[in-house]
N, C-alpha and C. Protein backbone atom coordinates (compact mmCIF):
# COMPACT_ATOMS: atom_id res chain seq x y z
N UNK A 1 -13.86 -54.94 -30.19
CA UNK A 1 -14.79 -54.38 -29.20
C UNK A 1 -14.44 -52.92 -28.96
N UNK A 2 -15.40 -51.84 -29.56
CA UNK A 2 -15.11 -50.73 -29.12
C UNK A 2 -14.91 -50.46 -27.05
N UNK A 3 -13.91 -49.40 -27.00
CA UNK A 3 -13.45 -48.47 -25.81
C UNK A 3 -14.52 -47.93 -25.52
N UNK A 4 -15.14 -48.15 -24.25
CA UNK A 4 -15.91 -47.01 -23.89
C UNK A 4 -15.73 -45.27 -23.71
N UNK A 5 -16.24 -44.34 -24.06
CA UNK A 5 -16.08 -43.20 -24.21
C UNK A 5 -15.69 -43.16 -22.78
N UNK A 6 -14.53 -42.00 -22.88
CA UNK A 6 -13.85 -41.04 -21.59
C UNK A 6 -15.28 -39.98 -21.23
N UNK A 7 -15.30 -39.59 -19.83
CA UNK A 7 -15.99 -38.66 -19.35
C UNK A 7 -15.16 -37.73 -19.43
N UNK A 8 -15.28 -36.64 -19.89
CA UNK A 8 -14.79 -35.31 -19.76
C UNK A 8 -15.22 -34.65 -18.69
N UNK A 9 -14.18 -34.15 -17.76
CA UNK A 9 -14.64 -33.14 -16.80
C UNK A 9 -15.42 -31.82 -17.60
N UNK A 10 -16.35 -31.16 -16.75
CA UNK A 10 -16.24 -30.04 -17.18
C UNK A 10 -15.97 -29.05 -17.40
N UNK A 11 -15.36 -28.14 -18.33
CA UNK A 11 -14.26 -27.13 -18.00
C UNK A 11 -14.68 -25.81 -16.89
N UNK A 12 -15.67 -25.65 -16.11
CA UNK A 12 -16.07 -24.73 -15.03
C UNK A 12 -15.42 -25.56 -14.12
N UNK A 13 -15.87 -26.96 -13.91
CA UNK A 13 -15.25 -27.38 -12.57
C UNK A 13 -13.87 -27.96 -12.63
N UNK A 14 -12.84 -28.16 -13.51
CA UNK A 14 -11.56 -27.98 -13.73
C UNK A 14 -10.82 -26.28 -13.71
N UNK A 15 -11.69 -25.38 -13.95
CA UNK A 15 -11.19 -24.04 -13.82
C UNK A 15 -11.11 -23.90 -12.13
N UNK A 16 -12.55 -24.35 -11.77
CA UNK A 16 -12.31 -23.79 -9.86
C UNK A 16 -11.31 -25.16 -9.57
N UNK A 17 -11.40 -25.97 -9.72
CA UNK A 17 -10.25 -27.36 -9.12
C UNK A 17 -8.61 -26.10 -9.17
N UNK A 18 -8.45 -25.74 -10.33
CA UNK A 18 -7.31 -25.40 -10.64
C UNK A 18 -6.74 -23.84 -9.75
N UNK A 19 -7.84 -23.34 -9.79
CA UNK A 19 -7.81 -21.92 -9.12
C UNK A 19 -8.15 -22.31 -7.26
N UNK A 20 -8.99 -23.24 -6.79
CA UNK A 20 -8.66 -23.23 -5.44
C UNK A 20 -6.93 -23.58 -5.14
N UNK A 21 -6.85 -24.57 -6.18
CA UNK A 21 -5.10 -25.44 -5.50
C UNK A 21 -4.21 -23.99 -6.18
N UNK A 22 -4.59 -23.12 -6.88
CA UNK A 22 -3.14 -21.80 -6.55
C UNK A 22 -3.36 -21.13 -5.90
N UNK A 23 -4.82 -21.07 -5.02
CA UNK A 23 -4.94 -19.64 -3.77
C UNK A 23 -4.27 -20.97 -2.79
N UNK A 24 -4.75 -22.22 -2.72
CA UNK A 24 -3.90 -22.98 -1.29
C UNK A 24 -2.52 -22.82 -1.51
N UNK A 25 -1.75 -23.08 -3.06
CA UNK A 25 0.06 -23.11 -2.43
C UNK A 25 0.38 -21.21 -2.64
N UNK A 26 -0.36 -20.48 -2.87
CA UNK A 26 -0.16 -19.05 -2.41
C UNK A 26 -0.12 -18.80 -1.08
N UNK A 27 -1.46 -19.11 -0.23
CA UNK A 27 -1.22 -19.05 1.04
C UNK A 27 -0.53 -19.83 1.78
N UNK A 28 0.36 -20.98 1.08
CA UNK A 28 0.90 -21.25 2.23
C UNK A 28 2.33 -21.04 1.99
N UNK A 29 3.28 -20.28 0.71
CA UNK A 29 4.07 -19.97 0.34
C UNK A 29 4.25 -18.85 1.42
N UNK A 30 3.33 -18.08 1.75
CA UNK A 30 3.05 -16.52 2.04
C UNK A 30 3.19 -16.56 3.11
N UNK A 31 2.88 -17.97 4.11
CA UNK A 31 2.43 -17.96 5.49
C UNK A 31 4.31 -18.85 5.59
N UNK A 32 4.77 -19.60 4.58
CA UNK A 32 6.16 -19.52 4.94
C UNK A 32 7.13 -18.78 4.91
N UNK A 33 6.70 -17.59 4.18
CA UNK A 33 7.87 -16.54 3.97
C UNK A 33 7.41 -14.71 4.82
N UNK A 34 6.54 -15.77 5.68
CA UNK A 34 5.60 -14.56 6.33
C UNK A 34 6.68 -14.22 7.52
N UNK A 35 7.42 -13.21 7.99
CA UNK A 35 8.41 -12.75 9.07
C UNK A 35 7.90 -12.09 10.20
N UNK A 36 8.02 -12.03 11.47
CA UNK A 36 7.45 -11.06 12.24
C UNK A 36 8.56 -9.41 11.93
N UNK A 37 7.23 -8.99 12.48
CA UNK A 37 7.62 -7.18 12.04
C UNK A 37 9.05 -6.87 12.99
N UNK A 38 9.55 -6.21 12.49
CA UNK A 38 10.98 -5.91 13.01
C UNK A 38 10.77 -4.32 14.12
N UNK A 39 11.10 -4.69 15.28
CA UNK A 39 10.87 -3.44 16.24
C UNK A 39 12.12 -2.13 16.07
N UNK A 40 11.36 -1.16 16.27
CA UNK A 40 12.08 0.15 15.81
C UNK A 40 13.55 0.32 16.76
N UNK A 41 14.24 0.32 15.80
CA UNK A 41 15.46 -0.06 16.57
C UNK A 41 15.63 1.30 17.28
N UNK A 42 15.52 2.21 17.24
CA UNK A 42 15.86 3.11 18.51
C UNK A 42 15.34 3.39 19.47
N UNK A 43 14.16 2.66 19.60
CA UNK A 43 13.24 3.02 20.72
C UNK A 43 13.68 2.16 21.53
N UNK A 44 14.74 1.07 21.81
CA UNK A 44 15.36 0.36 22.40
C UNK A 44 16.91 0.94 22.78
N UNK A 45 17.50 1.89 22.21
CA UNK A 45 18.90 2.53 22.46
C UNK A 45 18.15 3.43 23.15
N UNK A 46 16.89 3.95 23.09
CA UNK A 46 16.93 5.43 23.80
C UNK A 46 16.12 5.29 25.12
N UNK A 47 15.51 3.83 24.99
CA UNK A 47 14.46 3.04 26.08
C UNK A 47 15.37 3.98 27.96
N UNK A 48 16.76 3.36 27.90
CA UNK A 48 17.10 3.71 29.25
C UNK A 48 17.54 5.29 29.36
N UNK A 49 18.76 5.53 28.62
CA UNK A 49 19.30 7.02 28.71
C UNK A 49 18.15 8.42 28.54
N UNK A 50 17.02 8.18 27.74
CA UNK A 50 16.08 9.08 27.41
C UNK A 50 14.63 9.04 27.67
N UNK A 51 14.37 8.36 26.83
CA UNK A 51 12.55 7.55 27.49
C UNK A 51 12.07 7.52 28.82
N UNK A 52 12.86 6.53 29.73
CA UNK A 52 12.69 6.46 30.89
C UNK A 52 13.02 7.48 31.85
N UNK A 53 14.10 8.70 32.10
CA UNK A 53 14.14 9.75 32.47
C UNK A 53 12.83 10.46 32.30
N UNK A 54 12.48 10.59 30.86
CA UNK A 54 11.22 11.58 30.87
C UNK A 54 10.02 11.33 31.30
N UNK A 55 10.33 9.56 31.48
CA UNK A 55 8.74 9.21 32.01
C UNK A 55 9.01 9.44 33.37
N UNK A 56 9.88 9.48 34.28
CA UNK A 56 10.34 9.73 35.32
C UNK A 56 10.11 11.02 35.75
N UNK A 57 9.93 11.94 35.00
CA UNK A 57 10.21 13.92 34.85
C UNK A 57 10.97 14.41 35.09
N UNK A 58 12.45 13.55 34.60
CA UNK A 58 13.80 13.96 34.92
C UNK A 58 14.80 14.20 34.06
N UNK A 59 13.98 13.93 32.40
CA UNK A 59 15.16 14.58 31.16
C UNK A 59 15.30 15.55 30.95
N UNK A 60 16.74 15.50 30.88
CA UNK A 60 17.00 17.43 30.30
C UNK A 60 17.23 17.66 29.63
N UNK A 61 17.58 18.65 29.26
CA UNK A 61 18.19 19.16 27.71
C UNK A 61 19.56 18.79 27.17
N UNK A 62 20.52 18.33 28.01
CA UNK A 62 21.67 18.28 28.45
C UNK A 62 21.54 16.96 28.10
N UNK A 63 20.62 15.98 28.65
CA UNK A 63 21.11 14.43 28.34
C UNK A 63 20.02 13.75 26.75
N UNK A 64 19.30 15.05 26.73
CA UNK A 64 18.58 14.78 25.38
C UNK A 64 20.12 15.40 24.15
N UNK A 65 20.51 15.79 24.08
CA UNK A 65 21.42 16.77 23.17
C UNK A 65 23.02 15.57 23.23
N UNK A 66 23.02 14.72 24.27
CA UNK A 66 23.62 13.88 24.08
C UNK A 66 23.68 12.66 23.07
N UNK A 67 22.26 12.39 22.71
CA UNK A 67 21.66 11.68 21.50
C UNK A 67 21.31 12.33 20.60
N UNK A 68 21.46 13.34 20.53
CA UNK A 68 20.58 14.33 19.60
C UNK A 68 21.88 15.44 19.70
N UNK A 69 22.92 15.87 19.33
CA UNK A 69 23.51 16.78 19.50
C UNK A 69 23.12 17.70 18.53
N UNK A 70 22.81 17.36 17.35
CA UNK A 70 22.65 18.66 16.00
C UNK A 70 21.59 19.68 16.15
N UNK A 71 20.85 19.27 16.61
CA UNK A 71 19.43 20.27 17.53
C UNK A 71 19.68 21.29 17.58
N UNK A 72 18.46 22.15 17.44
CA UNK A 72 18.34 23.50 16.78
C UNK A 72 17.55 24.30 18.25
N UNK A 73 16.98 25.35 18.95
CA UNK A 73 16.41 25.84 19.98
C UNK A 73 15.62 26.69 18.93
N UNK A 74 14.18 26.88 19.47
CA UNK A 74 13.25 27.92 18.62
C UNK A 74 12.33 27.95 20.08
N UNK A 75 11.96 29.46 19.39
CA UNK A 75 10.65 30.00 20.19
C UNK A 75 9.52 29.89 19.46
N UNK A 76 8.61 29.34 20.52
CA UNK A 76 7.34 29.32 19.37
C UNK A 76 6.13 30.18 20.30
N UNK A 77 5.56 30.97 19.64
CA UNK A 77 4.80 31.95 20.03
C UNK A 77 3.10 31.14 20.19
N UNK A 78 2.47 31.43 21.65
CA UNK A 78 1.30 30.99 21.83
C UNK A 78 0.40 31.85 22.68
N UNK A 79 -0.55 31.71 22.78
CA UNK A 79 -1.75 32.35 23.12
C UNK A 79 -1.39 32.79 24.83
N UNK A 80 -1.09 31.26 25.19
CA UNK A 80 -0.54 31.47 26.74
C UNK A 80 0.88 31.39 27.39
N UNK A 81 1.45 32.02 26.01
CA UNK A 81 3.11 32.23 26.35
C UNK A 81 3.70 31.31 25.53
N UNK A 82 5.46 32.04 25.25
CA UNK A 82 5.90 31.55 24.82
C UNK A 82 6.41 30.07 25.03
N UNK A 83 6.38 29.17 23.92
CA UNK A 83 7.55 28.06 24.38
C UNK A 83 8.57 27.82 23.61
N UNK A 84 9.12 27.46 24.29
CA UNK A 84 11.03 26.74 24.17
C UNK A 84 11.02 25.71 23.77
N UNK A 85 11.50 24.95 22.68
CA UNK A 85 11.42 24.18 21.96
C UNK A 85 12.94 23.40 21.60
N UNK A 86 13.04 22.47 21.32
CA UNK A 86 14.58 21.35 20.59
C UNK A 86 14.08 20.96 19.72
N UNK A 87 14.63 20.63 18.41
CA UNK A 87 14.17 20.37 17.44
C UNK A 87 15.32 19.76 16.43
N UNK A 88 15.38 18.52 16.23
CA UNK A 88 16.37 17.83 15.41
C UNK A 88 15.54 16.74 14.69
N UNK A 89 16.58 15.99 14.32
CA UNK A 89 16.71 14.79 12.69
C UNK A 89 17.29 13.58 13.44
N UNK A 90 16.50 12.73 14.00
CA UNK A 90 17.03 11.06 14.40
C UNK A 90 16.81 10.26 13.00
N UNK A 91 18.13 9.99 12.70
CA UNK A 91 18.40 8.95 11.86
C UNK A 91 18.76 7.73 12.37
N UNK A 92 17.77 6.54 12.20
CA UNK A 92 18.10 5.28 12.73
C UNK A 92 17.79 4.07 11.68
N UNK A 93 18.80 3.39 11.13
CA UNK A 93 18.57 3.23 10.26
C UNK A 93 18.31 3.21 8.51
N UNK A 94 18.04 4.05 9.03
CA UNK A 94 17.94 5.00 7.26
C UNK A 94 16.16 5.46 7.17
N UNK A 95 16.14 5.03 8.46
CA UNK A 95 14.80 6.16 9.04
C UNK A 95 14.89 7.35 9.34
N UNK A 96 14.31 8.18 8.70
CA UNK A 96 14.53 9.81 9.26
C UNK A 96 13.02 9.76 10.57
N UNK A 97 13.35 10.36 11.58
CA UNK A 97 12.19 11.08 12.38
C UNK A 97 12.66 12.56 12.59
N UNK A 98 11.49 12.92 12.28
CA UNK A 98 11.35 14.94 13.13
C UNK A 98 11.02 14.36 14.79
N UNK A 99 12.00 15.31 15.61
CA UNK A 99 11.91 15.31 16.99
C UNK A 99 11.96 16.41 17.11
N UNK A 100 10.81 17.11 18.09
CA UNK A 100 10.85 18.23 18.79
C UNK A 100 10.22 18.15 20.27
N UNK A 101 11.54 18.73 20.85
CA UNK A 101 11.15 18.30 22.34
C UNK A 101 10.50 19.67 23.37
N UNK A 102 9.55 20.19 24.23
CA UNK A 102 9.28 21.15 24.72
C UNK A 102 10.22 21.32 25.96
N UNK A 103 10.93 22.53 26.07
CA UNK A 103 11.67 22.94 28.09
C UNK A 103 10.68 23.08 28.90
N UNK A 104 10.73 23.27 29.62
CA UNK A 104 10.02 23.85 31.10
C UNK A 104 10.62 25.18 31.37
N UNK A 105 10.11 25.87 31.35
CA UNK A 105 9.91 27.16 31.83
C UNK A 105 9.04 27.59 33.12
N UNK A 106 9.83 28.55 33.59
CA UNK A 106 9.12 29.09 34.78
C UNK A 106 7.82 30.51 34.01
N UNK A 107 7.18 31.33 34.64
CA UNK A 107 6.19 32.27 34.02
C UNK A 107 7.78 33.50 33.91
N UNK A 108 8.50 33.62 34.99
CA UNK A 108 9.68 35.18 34.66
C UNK A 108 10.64 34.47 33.39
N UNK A 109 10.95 33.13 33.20
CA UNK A 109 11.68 32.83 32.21
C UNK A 109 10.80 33.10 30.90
N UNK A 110 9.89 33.04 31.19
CA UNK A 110 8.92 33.10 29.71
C UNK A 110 8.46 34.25 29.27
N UNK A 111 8.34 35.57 30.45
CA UNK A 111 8.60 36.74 30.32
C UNK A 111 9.61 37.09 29.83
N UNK A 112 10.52 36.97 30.21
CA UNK A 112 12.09 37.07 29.91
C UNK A 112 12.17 36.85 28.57
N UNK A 113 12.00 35.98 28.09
CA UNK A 113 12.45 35.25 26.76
C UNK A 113 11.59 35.91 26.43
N UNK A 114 10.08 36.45 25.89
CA UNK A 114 9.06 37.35 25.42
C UNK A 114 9.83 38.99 25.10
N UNK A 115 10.68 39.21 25.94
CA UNK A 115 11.06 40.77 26.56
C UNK A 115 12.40 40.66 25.67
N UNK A 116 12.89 39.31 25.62
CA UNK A 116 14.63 39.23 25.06
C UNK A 116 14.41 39.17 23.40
N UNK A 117 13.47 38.34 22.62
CA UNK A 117 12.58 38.39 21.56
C UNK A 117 12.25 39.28 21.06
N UNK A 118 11.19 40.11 21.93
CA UNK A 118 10.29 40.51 21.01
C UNK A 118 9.17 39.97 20.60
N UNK A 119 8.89 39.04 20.69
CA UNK A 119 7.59 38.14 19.98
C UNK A 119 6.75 38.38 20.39
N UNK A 120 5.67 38.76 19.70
CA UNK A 120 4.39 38.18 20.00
C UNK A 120 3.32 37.65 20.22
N UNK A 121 2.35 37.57 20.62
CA UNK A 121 1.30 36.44 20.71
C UNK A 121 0.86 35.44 18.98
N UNK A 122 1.01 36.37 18.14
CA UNK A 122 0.59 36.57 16.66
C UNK A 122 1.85 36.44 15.62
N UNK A 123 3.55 36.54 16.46
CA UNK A 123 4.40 36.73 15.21
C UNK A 123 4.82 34.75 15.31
N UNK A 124 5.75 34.68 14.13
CA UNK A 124 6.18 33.88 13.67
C UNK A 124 6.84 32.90 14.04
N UNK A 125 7.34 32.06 14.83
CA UNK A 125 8.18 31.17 15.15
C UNK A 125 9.64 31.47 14.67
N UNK A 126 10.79 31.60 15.27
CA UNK A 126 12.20 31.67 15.17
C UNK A 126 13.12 31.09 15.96
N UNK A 127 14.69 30.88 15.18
CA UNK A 127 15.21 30.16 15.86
C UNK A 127 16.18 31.16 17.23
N UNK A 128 16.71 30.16 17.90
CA UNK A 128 17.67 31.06 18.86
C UNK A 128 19.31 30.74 18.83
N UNK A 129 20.18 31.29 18.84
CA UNK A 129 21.53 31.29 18.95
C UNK A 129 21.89 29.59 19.64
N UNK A 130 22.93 29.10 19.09
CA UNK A 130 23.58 27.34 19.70
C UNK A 130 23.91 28.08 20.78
N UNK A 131 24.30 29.08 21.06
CA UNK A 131 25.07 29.31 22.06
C UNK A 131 24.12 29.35 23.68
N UNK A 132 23.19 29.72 23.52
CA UNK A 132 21.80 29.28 24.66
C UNK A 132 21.97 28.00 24.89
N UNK A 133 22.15 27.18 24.20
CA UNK A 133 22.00 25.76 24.40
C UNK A 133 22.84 25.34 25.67
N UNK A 134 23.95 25.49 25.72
CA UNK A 134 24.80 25.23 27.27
C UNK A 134 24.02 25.60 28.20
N UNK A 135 23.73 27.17 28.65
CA UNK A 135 22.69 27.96 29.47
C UNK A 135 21.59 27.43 30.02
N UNK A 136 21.41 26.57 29.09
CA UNK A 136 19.82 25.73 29.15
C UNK A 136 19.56 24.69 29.33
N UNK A 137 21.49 23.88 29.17
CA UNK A 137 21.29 22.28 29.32
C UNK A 137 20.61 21.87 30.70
N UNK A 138 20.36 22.62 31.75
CA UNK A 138 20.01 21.83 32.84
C UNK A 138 18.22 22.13 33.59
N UNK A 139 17.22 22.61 31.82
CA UNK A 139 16.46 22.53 32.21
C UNK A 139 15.46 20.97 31.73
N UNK A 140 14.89 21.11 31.95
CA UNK A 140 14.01 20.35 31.99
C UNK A 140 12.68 19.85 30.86
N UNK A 141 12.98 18.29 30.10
CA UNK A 141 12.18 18.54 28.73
C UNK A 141 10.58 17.67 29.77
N UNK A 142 9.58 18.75 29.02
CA UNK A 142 8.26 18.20 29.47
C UNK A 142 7.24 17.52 28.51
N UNK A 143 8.08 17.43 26.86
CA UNK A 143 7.34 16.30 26.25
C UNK A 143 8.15 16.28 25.36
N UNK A 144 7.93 14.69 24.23
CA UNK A 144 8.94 15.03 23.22
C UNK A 144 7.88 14.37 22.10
N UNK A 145 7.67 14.84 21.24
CA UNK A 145 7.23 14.74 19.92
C UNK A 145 7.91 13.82 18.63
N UNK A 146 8.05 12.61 18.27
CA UNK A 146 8.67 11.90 17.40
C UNK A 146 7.89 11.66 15.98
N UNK A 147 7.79 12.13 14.79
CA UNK A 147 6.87 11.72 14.12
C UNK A 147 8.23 11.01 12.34
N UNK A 148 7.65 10.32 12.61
CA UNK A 148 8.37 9.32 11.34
C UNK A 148 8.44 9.72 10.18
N UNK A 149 9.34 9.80 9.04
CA UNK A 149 9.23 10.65 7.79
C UNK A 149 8.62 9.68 7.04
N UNK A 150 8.68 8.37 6.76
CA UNK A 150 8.74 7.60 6.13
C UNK A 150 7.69 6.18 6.79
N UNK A 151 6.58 5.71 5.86
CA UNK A 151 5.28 5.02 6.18
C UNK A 151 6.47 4.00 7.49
N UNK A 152 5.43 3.65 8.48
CA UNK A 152 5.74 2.58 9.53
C UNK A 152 4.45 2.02 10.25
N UNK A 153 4.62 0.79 9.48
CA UNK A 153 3.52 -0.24 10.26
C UNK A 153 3.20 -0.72 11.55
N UNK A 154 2.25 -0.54 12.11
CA UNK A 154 1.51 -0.32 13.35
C UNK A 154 2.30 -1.97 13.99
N UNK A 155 2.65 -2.68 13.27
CA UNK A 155 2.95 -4.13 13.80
C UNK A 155 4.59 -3.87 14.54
N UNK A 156 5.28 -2.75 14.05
CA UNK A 156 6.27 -2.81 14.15
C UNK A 156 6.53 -1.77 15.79
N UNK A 157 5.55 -1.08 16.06
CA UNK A 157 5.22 -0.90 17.03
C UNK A 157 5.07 -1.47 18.29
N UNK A 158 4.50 -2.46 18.27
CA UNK A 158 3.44 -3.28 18.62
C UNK A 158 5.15 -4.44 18.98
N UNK A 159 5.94 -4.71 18.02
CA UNK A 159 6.64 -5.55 18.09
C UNK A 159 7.82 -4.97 19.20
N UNK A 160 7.87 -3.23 19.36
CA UNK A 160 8.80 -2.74 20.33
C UNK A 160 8.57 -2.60 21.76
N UNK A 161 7.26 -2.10 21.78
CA UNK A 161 6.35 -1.86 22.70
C UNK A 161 5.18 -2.96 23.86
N UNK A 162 4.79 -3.55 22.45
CA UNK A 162 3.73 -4.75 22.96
C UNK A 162 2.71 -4.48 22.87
N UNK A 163 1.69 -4.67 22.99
CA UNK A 163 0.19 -4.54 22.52
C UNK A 163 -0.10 -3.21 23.78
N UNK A 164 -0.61 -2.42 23.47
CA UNK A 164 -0.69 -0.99 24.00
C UNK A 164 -1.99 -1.28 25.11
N UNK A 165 -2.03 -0.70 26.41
CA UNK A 165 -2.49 -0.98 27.64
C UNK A 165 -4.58 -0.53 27.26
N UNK A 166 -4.23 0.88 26.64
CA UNK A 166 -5.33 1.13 25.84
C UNK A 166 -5.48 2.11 24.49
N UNK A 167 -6.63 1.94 23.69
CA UNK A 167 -7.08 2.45 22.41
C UNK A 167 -7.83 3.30 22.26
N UNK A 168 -7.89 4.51 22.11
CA UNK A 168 -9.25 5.13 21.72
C UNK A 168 -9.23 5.68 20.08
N UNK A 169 -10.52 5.30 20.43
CA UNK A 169 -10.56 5.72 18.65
C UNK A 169 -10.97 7.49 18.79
N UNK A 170 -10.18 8.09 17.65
CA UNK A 170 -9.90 9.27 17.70
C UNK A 170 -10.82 9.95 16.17
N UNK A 171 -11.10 11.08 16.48
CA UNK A 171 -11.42 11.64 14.77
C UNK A 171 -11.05 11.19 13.99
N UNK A 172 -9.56 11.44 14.29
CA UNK A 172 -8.88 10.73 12.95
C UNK A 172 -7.34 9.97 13.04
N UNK A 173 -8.39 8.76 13.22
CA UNK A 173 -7.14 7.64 13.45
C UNK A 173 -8.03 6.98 14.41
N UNK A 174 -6.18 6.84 15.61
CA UNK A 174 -6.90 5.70 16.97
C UNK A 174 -5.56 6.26 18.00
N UNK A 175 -5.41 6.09 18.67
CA UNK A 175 -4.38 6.36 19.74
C UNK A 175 -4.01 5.46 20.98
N UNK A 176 -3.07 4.92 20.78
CA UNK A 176 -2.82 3.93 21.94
C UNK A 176 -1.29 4.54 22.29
N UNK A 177 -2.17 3.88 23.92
CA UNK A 177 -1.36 4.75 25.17
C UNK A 177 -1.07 3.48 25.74
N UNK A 178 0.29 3.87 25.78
CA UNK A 178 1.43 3.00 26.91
C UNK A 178 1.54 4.07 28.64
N UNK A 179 0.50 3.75 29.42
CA UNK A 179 0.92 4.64 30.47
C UNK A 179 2.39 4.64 31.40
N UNK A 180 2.85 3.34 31.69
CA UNK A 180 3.96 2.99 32.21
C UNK A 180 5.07 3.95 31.54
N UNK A 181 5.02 3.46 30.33
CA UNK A 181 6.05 4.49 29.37
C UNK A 181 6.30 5.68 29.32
N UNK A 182 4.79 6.19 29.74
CA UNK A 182 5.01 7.59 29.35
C UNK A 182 4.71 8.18 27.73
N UNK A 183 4.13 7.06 27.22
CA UNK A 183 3.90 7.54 25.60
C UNK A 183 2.71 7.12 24.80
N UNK A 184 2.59 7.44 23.89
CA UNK A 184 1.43 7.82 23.59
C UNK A 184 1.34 8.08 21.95
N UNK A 185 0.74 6.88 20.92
CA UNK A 185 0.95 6.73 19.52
C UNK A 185 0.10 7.24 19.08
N UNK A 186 -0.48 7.72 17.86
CA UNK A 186 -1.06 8.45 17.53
C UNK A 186 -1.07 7.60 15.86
N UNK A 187 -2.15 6.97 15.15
CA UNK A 187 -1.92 6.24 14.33
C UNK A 187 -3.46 6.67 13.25
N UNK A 188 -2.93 6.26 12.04
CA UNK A 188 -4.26 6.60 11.00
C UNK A 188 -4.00 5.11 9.93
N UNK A 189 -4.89 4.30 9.47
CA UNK A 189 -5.08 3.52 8.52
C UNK A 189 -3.68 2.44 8.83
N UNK A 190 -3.84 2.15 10.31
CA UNK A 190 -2.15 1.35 10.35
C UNK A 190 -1.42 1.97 10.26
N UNK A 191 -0.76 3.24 10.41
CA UNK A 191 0.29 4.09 10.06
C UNK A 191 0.79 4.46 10.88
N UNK A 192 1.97 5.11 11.75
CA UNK A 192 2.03 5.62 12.80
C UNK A 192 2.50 7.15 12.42
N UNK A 193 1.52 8.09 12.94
CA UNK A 193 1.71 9.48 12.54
C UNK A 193 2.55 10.34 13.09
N UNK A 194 2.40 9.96 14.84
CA UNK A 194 3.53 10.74 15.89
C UNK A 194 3.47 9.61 16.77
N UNK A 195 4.74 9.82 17.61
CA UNK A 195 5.17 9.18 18.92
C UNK A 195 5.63 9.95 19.81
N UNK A 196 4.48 10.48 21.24
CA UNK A 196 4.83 11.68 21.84
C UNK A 196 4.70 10.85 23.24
N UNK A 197 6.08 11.34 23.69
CA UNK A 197 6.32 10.44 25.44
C UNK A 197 6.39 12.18 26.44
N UNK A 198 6.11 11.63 27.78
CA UNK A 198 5.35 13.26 28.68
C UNK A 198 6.09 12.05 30.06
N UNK A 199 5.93 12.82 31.00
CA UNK A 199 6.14 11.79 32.25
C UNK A 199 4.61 11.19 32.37
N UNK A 200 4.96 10.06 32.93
CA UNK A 200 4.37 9.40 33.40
C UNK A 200 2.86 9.71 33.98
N UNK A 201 3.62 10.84 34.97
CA UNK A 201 2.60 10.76 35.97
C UNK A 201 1.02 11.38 35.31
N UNK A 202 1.17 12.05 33.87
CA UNK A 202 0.28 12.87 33.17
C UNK A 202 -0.32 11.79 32.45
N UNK A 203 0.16 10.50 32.55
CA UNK A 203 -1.43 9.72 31.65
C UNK A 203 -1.68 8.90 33.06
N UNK A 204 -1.29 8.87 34.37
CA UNK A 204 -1.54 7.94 35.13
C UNK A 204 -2.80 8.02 36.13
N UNK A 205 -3.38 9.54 35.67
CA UNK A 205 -4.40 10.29 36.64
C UNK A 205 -5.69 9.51 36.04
């Protein structure tokens, strides 16, 4: 007595059988080896001694240069006077960030420094002697500028900080503001471009 003939699948619907079951153990390989984002480890060392002073309007130069000792002083020439500037290399990690922090100046200190210079509205940016730096430790920083050398994912942010109070979408990017903090991200395509903290009281109006 002949075997009845085997049905053959057809090879289209053995190709998708085969290709749904490797996107399912892909995603769920992916979703087991999936980690939460790791928070920027210095924004937690500098959270009390630095951060919080400035959101306060009480960091100085003196307790910024304590974390930052290698820092450089420059004048930077502007339309409505000069400013005073800190400017160093936070390595955390094997993360480089550019930090540049602004002083507070009075209008005769900014004369002064204009008159001690030379500069003008139009010349170049330069640096100033380490030796100013003592002279100066006990003024006053009124923003600080952090921008990352190296790509950092918006999650990892998000993982230091917490989901940001609000968003605006910007020309170019999006910007979320931590007002409590005092800071203020500045982000393009998930990226984080700068991290600039001011006191408080200037995003709370």
């Amino acid at each position: 007595m002949p075997l009845p003939a085997l049905r053959r699948r057809p090879p289209a619907l053995l190709f998708t059988g085969v290709a749904l079951l490797a996107c399912l153990l892909a995603y769920g390989l992916n979703h087991l080896l999936q980690r939460p984002a790791e928070p920027i480890a210095w924004l937690g060392e500098w959270q009390v001694p630095v951060l919080q002073p400035l959101a306060d309007g009480q960091l100085t130069l003196q307790q910024l240069r304590e974390h930052l000792p290698e820092g450089e002083l420059w004048v930077q020439p502007q339309l409505d006077g000069l400013r005073l500037l800190y400017r160093g290399e936070l390595m955390s990690a094997d993360e480089p960030w550019q930090l540049q922090a602004e002083l507070q100046l009075s209008a005769r200190e900014r004369d002064s420094l204009a008159k001690a210079t030379g500069l003008g509205q139009r010349d170049a940016e330069q640096p100033l002697a380490a030796a100013l730096q003592e002279p100066l430790s006990r003024h006053q920083i009124t923003a600080l500028d952090l921008r990352p050398q190296a790509a950092l994912d918006s999650a990892r942010l998000v993982a230091s900080l917490g989901e940001a109070r609000l968003r605006l979408q910007m020309q170019e990017g999006e910007a979320w503001v931590y007002p409590q903090q005092g800071l203020t991200a500045h982000l393009r395509e998930g990226r984080l471009q700068l991290l600039r903290a001011v006191p408080r009281s200037l995003l709370l109006h």
